[in-house]
C-alpha atoms as a PDB file:
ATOM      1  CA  UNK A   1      82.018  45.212 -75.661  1.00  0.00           C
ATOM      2  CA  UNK A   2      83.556  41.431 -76.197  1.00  0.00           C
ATOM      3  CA  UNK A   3      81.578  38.478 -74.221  1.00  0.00           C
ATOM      4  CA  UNK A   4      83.560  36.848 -71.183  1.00  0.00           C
ATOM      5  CA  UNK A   5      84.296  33.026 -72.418  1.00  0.00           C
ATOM      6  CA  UNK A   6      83.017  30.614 -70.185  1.00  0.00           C
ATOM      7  CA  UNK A   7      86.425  28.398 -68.855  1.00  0.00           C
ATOM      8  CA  UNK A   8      83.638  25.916 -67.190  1.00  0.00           C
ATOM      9  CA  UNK A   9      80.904  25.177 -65.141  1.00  0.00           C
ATOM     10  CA  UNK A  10      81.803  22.857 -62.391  1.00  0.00           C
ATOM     11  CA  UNK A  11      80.437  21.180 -59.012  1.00  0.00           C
ATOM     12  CA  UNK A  12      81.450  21.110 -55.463  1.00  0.00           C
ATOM     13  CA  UNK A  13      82.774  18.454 -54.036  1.00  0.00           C
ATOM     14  CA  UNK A  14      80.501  16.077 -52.199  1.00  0.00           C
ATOM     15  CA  UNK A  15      78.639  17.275 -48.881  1.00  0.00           C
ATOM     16  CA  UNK A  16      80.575  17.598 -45.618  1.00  0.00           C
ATOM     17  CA  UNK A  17      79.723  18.114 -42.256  1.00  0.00           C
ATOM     18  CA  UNK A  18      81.688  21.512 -40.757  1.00  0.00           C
ATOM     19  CA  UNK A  19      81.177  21.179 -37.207  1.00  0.00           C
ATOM     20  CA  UNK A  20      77.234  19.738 -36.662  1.00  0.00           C
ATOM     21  CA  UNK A  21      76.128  23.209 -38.560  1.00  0.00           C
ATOM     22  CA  UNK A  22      76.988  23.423 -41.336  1.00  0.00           C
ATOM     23  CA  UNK A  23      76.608  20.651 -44.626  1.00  0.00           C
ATOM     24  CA  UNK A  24      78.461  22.278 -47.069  1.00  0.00           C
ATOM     25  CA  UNK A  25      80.154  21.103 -50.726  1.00  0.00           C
ATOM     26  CA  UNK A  26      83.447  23.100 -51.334  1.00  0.00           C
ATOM     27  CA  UNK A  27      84.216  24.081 -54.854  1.00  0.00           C
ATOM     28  CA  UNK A  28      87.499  25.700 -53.745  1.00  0.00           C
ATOM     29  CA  UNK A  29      90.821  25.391 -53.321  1.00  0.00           C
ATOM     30  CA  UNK A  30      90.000  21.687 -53.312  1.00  0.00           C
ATOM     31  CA  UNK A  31      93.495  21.383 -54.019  1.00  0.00           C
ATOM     32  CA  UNK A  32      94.261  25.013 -55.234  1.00  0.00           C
ATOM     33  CA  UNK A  33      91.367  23.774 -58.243  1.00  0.00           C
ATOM     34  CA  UNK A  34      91.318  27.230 -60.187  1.00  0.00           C
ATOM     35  CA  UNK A  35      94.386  28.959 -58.337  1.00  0.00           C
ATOM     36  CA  UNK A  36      95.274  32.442 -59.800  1.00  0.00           C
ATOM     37  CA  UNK A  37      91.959  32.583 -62.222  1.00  0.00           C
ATOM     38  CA  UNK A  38      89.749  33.171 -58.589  1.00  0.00           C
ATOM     39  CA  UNK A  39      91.822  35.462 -57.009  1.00  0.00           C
ATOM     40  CA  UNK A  40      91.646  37.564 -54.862  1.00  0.00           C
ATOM     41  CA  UNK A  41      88.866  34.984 -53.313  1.00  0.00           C
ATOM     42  CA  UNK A  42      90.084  32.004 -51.966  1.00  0.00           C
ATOM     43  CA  UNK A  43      87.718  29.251 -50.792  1.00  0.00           C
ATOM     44  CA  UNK A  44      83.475  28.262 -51.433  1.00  0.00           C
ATOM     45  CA  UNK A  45      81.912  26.499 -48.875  1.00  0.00           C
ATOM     46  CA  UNK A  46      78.114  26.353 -50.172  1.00  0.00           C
ATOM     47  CA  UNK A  47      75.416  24.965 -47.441  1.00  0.00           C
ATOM     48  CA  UNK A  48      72.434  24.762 -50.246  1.00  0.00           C
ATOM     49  CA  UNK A  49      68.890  24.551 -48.495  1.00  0.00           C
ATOM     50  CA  UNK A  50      68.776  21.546 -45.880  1.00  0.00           C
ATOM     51  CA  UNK A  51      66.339  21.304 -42.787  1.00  0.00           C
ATOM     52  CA  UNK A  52      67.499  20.842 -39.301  1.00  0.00           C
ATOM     53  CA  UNK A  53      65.509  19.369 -36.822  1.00  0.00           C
ATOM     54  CA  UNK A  54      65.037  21.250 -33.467  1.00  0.00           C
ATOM     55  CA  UNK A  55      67.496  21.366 -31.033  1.00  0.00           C
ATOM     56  CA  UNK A  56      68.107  22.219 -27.344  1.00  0.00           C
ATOM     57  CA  UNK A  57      71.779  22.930 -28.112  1.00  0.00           C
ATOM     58  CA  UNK A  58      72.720  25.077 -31.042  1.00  0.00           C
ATOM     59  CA  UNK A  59      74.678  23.281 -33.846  1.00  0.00           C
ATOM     60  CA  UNK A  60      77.726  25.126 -35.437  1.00  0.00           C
ATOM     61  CA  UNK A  61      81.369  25.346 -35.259  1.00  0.00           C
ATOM     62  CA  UNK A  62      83.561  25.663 -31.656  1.00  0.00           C
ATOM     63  CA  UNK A  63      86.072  27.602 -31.335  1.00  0.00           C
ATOM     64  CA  UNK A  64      89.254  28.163 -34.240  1.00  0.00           C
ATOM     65  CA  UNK A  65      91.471  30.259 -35.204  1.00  0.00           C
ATOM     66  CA  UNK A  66      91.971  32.535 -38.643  1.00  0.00           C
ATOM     67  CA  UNK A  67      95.031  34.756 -39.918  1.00  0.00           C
ATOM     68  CA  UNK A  68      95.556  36.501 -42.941  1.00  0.00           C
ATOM     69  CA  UNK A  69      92.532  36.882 -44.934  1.00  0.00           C
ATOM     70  CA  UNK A  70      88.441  37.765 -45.108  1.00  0.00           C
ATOM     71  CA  UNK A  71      85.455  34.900 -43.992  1.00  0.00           C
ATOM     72  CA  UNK A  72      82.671  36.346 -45.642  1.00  0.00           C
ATOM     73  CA  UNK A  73      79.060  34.508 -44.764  1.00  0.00           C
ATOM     74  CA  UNK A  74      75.681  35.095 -46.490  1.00  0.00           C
ATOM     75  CA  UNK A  75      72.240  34.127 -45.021  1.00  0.00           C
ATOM     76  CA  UNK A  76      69.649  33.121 -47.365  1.00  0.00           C
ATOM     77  CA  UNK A  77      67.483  31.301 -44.960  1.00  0.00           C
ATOM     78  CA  UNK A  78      68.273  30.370 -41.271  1.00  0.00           C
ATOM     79  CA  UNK A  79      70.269  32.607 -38.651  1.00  0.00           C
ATOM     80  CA  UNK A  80      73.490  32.170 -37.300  1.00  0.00           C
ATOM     81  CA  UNK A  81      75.167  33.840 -34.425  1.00  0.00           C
ATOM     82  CA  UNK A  82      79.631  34.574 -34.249  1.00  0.00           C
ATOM     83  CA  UNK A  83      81.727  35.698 -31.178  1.00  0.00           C
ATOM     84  CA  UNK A  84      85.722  35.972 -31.534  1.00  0.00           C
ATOM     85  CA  UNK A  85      88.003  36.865 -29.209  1.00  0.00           C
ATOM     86  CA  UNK A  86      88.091  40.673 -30.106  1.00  0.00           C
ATOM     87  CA  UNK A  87      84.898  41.136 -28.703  1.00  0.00           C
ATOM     88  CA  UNK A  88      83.023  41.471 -31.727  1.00  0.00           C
ATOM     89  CA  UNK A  89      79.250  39.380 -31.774  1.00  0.00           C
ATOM     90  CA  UNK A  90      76.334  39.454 -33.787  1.00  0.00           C
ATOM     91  CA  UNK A  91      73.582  37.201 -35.276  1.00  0.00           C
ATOM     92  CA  UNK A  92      73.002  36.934 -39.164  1.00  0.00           C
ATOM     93  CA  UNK A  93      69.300  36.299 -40.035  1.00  0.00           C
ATOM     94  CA  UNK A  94      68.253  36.147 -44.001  1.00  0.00           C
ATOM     95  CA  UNK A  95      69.817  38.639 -46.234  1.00  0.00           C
ATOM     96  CA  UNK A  96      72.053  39.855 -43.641  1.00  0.00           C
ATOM     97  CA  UNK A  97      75.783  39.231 -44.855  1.00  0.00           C
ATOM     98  CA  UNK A  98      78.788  39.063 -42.480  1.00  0.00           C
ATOM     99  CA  UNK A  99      81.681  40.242 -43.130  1.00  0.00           C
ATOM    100  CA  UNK A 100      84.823  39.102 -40.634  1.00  0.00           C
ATOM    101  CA  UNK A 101      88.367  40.361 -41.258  1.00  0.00           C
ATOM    102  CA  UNK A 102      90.958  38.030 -39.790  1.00  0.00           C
ATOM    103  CA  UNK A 103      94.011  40.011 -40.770  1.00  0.00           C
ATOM    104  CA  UNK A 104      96.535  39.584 -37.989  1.00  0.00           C
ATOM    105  CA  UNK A 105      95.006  36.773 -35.589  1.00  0.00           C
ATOM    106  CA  UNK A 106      91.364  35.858 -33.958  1.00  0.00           C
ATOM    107  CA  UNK A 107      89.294  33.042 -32.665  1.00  0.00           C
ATOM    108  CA  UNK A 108      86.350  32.661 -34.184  1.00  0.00           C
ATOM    109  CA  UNK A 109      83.054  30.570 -32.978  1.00  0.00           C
ATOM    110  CA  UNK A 110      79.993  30.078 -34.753  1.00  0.00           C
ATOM    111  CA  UNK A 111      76.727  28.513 -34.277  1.00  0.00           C
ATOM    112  CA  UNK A 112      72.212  28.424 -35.050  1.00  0.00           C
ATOM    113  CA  UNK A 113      70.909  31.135 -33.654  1.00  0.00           C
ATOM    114  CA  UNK A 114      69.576  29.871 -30.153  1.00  0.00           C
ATOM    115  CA  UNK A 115      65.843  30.554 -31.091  1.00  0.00           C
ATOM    116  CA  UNK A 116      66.786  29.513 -34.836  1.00  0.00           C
ATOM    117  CA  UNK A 117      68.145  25.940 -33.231  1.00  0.00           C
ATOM    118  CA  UNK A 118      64.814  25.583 -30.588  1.00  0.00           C
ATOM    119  CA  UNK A 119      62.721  25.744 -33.673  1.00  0.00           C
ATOM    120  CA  UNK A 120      64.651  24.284 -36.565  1.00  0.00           C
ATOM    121  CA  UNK A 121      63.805  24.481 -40.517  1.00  0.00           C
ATOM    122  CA  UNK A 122      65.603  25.358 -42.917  1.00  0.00           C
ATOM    123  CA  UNK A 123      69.140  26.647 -43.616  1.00  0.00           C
ATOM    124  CA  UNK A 124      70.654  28.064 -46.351  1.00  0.00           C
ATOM    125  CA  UNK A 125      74.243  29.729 -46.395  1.00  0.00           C
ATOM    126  CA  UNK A 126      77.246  30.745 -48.350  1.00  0.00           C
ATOM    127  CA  UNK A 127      80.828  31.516 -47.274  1.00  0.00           C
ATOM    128  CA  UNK A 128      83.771  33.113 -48.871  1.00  0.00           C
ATOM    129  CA  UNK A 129      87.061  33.597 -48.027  1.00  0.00           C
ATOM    130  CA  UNK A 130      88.903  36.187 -49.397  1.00  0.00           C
ATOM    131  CA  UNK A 131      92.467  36.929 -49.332  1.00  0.00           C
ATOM    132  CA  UNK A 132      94.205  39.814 -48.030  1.00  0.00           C
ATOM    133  CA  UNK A 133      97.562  41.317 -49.736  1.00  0.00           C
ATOM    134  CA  UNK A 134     100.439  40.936 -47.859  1.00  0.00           C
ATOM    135  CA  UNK A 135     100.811  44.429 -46.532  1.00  0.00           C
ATOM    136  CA  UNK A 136      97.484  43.890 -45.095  1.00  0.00           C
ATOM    137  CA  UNK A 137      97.676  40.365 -43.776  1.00  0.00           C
ATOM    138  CA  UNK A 138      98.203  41.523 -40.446  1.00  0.00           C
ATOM    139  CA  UNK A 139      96.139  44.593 -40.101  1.00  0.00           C
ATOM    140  CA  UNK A 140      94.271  44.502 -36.864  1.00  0.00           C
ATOM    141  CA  UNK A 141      90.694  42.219 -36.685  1.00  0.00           C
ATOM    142  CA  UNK A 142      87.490  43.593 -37.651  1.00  0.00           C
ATOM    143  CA  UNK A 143      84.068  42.928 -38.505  1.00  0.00           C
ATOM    144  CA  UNK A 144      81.368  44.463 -40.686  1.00  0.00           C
ATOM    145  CA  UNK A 145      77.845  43.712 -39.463  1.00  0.00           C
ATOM    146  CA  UNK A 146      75.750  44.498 -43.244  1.00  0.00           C
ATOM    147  CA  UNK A 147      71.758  44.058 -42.304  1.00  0.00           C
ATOM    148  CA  UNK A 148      69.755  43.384 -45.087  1.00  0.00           C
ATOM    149  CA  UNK A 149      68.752  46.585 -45.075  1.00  0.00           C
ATOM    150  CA  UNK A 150      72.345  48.555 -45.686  1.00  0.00           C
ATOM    151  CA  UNK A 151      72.694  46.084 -48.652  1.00  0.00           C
ATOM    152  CA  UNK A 152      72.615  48.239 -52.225  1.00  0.00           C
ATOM    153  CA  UNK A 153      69.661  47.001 -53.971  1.00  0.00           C
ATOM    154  CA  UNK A 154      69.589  47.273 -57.992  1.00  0.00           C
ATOM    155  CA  UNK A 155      65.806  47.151 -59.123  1.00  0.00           C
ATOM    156  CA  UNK A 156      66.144  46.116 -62.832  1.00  0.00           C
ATOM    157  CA  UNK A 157      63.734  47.478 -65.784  1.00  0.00           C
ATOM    158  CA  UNK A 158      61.280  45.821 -66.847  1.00  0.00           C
ATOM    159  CA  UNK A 159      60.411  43.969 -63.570  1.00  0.00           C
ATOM    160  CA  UNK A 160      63.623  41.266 -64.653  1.00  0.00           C
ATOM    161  CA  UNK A 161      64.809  40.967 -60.934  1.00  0.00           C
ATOM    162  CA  UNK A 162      67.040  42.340 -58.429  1.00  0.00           C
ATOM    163  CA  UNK A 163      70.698  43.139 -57.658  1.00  0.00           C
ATOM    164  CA  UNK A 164      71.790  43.011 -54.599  1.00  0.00           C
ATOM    165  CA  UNK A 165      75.637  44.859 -54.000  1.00  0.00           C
ATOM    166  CA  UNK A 166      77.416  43.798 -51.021  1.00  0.00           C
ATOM    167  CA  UNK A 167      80.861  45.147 -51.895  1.00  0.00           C
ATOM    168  CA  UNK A 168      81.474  46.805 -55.148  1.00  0.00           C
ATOM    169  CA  UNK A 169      78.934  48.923 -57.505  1.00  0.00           C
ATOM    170  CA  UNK A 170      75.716  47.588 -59.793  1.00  0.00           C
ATOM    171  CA  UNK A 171      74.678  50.064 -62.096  1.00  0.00           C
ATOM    172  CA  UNK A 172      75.228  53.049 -60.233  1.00  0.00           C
ATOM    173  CA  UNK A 173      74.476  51.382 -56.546  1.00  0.00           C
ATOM    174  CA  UNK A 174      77.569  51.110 -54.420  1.00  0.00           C
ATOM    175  CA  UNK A 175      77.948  47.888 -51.824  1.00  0.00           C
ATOM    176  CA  UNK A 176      78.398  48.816 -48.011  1.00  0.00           C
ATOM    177  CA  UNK A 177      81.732  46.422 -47.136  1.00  0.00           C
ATOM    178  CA  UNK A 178      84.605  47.752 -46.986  1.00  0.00           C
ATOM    179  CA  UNK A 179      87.157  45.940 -49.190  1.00  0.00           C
ATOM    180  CA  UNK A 180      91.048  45.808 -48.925  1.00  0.00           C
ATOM    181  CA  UNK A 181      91.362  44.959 -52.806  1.00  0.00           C
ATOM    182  CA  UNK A 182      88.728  46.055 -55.423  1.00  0.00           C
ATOM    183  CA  UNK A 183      85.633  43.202 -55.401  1.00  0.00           C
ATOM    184  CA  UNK A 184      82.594  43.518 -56.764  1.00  0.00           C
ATOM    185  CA  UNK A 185      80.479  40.927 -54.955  1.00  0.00           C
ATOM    186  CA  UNK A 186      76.882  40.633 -56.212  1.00  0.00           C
ATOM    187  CA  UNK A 187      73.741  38.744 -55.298  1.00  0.00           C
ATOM    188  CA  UNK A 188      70.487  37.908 -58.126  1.00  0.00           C
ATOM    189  CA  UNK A 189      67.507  37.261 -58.440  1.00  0.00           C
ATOM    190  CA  UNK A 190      65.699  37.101 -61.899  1.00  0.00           C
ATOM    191  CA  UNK A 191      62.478  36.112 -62.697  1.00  0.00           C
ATOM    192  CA  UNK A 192      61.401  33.299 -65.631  1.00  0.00           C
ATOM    193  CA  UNK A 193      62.691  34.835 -69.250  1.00  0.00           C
ATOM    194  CA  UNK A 194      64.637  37.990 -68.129  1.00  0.00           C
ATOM    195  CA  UNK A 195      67.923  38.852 -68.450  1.00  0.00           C
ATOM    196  CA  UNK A 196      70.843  40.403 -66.196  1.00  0.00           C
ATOM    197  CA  UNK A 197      73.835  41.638 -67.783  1.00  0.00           C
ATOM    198  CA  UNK A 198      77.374  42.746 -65.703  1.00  0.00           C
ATOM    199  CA  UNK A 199      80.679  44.570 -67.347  1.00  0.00           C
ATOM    200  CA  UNK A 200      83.957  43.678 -65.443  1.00  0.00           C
ATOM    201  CA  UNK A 201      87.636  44.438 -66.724  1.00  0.00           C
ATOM    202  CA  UNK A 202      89.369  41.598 -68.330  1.00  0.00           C
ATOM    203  CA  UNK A 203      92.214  42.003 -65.905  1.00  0.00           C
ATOM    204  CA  UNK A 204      89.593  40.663 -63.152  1.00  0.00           C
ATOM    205  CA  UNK A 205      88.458  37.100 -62.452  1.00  0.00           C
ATOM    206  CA  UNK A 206      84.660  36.725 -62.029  1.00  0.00           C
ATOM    207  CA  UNK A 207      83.035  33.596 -61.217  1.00  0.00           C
ATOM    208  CA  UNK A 208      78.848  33.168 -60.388  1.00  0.00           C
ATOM    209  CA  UNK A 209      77.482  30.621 -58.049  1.00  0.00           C
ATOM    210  CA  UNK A 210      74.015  29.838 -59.079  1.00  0.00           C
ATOM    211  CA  UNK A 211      71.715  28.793 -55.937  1.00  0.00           C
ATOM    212  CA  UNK A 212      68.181  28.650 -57.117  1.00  0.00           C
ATOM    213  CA  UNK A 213      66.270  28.003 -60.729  1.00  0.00           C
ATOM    214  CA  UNK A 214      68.183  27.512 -63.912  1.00  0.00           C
ATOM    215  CA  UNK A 215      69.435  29.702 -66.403  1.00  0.00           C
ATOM    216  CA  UNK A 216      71.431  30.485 -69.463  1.00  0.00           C
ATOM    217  CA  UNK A 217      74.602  32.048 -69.768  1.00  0.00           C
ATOM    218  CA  UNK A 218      76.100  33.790 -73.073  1.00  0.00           C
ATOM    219  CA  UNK A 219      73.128  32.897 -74.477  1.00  0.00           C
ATOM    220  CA  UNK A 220      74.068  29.381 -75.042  1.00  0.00           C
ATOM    221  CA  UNK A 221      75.057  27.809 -72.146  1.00  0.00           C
ATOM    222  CA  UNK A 222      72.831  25.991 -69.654  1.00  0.00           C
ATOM    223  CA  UNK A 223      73.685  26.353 -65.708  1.00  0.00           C
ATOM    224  CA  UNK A 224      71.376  25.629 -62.816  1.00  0.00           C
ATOM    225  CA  UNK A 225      71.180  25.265 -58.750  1.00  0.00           C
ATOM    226  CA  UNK A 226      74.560  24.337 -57.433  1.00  0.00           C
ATOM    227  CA  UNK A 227      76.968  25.283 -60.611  1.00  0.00           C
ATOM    228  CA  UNK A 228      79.645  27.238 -60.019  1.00  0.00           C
ATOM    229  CA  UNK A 229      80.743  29.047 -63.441  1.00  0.00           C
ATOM    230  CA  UNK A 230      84.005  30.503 -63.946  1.00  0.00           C
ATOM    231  CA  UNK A 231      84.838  32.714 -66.724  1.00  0.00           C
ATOM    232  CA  UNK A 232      88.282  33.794 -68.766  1.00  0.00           C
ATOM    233  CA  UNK A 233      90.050  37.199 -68.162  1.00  0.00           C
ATOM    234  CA  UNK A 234      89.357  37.771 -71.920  1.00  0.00           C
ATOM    235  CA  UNK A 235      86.279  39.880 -72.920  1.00  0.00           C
ATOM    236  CA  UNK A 236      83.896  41.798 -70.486  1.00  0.00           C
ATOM    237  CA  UNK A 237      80.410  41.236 -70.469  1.00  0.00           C
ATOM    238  CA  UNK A 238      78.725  38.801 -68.840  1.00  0.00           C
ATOM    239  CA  UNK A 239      74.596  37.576 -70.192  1.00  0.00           C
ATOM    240  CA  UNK A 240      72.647  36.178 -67.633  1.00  0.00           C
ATOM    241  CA  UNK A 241      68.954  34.601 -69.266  1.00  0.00           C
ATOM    242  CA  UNK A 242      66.819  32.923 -66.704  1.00  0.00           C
ATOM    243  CA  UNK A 243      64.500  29.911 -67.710  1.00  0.00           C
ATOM    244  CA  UNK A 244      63.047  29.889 -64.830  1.00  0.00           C
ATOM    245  CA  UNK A 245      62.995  31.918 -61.494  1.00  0.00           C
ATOM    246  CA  UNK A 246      66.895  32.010 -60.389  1.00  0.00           C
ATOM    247  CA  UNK A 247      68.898  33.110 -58.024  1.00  0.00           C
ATOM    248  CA  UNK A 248      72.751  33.628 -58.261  1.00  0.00           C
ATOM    249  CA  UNK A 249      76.184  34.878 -56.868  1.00  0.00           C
ATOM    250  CA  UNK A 250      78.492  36.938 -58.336  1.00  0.00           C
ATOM    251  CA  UNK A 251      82.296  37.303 -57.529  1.00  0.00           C
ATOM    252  CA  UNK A 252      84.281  39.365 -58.913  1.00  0.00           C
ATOM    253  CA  UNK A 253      87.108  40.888 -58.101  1.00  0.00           C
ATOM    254  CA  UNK A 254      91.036  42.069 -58.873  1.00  0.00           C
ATOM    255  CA  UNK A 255      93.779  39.257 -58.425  1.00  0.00           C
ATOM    256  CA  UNK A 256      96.319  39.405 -55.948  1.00  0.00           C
ATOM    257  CA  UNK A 257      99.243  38.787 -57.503  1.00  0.00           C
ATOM    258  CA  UNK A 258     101.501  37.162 -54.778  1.00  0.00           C
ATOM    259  CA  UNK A 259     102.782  33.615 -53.623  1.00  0.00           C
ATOM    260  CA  UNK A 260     100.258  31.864 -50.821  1.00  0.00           C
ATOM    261  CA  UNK A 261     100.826  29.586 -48.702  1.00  0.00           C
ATOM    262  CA  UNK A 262      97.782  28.099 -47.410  1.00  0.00           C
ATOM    263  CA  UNK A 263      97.493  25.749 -44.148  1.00  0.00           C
ATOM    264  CA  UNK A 264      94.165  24.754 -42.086  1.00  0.00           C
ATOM    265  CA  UNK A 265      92.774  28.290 -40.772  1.00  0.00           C
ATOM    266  CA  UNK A 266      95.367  30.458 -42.097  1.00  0.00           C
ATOM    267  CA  UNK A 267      96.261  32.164 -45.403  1.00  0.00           C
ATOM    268  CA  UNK A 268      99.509  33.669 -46.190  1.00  0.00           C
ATOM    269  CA  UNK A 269     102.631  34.300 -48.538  1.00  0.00           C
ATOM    270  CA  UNK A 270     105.143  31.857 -46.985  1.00  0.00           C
ATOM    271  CA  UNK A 271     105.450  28.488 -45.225  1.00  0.00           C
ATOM    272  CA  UNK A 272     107.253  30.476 -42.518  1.00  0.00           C
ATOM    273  CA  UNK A 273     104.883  32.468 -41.769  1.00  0.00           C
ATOM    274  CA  UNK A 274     102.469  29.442 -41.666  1.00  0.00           C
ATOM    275  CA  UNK A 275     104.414  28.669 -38.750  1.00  0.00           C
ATOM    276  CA  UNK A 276     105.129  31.943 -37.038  1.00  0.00           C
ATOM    277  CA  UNK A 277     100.840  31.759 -37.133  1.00  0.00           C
ATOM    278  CA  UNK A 278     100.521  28.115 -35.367  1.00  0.00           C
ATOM    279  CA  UNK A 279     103.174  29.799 -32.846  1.00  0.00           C
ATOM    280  CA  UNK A 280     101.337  32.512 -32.219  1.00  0.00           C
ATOM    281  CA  UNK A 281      98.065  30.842 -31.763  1.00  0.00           C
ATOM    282  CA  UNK A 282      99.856  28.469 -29.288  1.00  0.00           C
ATOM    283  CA  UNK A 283     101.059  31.172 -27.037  1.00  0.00           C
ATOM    284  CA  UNK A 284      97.807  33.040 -26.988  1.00  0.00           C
ATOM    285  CA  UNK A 285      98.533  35.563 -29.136  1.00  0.00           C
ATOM    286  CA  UNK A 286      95.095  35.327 -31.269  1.00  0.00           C
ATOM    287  CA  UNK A 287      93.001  35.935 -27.600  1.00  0.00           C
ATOM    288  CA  UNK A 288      90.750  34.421 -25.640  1.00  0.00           C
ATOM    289  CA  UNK A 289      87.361  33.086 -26.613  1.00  0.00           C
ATOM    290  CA  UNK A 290      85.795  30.127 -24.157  1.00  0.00           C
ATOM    291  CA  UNK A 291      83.541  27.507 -26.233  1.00  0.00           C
END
């Protein structure tokens, strides 16, 4: 087996407020920043651990629209609860992953967890979106509530650490999401001087999100908390040495090879139907959801 090159390690961009929720640094598109090489996965939005105060009214995100592709949110510490206008709700608490398919139109609300918000503390999330191909873009809305508990869990030798599969397979453990395109998508946790190692085709693009500790990858090259590595098609294998206890995120997943056109909340293959999807959502088309 060949050794993935490393294209770079990179950082987000600086900290934004989405909603009064969520304080998040993006580390793509940002302008379409890696394009093809992070397909099929389209945008980052890391909330790394910050404390909110308590609140009498829930902070999040009111109500929006999405068409055409995946949100995918990870708790790692706080709890978050989602409604959308297809009658789907739920609340996230740590380790729970959820998994929300857009595909032809839905409004979308998110927000703390009301006892979550009354208490405060801290909050620490992830989300993904991921695209859908364009004979799926506008299958029909629905959303995959994974508990911690449904998630495939990976117990590496030697006590190293844990893998955790949400979508894909680790060493024999298959992920409970249901994907549209194959994606492996894979969370770690290593302790101080172990190692990790993962095997992906060089015809996918795999990128890891580190989000606790620091660590070494390829056996040369040092990452910690907050760097977002993204690898070359060429080679397979992928070394992951911790120096101290670390924590990571792994995407990886087969490209979608088609044109996107990408505007605000929706993600699709042409400008035209960019607009077809702002129509839509102004004659009601994507429900009803009050704020």
């Amino acid at each position: 087996m060949k050794e993935k090159k490393i294209y770079g390690v990179f950082r987000g961009a600086p900290f934004h407020m989405v909603g009064d929720g969520f304080r998040v640094s993006n580390y793509f598109p940002g302008g379409n920043r890696f394009g093809k090489m992070i397909s099929p996965f389209f945008l980052l939005d890391y909330n790394p651990p910050h404390d909110f105060g308590p609140s009498g009214t829930p902070r999040g995100v009111g109500v929006h629209p999405h068409r055409g592709f995946e949100t995918v949110t990870i708790a790692f510490e706080g709890s978050v609860a989602h409604h959308d206008s297809h009658g789907h709700s739920g609340v996230i608490r740590p380790g729970d992953v959820q998994w929300m398919t857009a595909g032809s139109g839905v409004l979308h609300k998110e927000y703390h967890e009301k006892e979550f918000a009354s208490k405060g503390g801290a909050f620490h999330m992830l989300q993904l979106w991921v695209n859908l191909p364009a004979k799926h873009k506008m299958t029909e809305p629905r959303y995959q509530s994974i508990t911690s508990e449904m998630v495939g869990k990976a117990v590496l030798p030697d006590n190293a650490g844990l893998v955790r599969v949400v979508a894909g397979a680790y060493d024999g453990i298959t992920g409970p999401a249901k994907t549209f395109s194959p994606i492996n998508l894979l969370i770690g946790e290593l302790h101080a001087g172990r190692h990790a190692g993962f095997t992906f085709p060089p015809t996918t693009n795999t990128g890891i999100l580190f989000t606790g500790g620091e660590a070494t990858l390829q056996g040369k090259t040092p990452v910690s908390a907050m760097d977002f590595v993204l690898f070359d098609n060429d080679g397979e294998d992928v070394r992951v040495e911790a120096t101290t206890n670390c924590s990571f995120v792994v995407f990886n997943g087969e490209p979608i090879n088609e044109p996107v056109a990408h505007y605000g909340p929706f993600v699709m293959n042409t400008m035209q139907e960019i607009e077809e999807a702002f129509e839509d959502f102004r004659e009601g088309k994507f429900g009803v959801l009050e704020d």
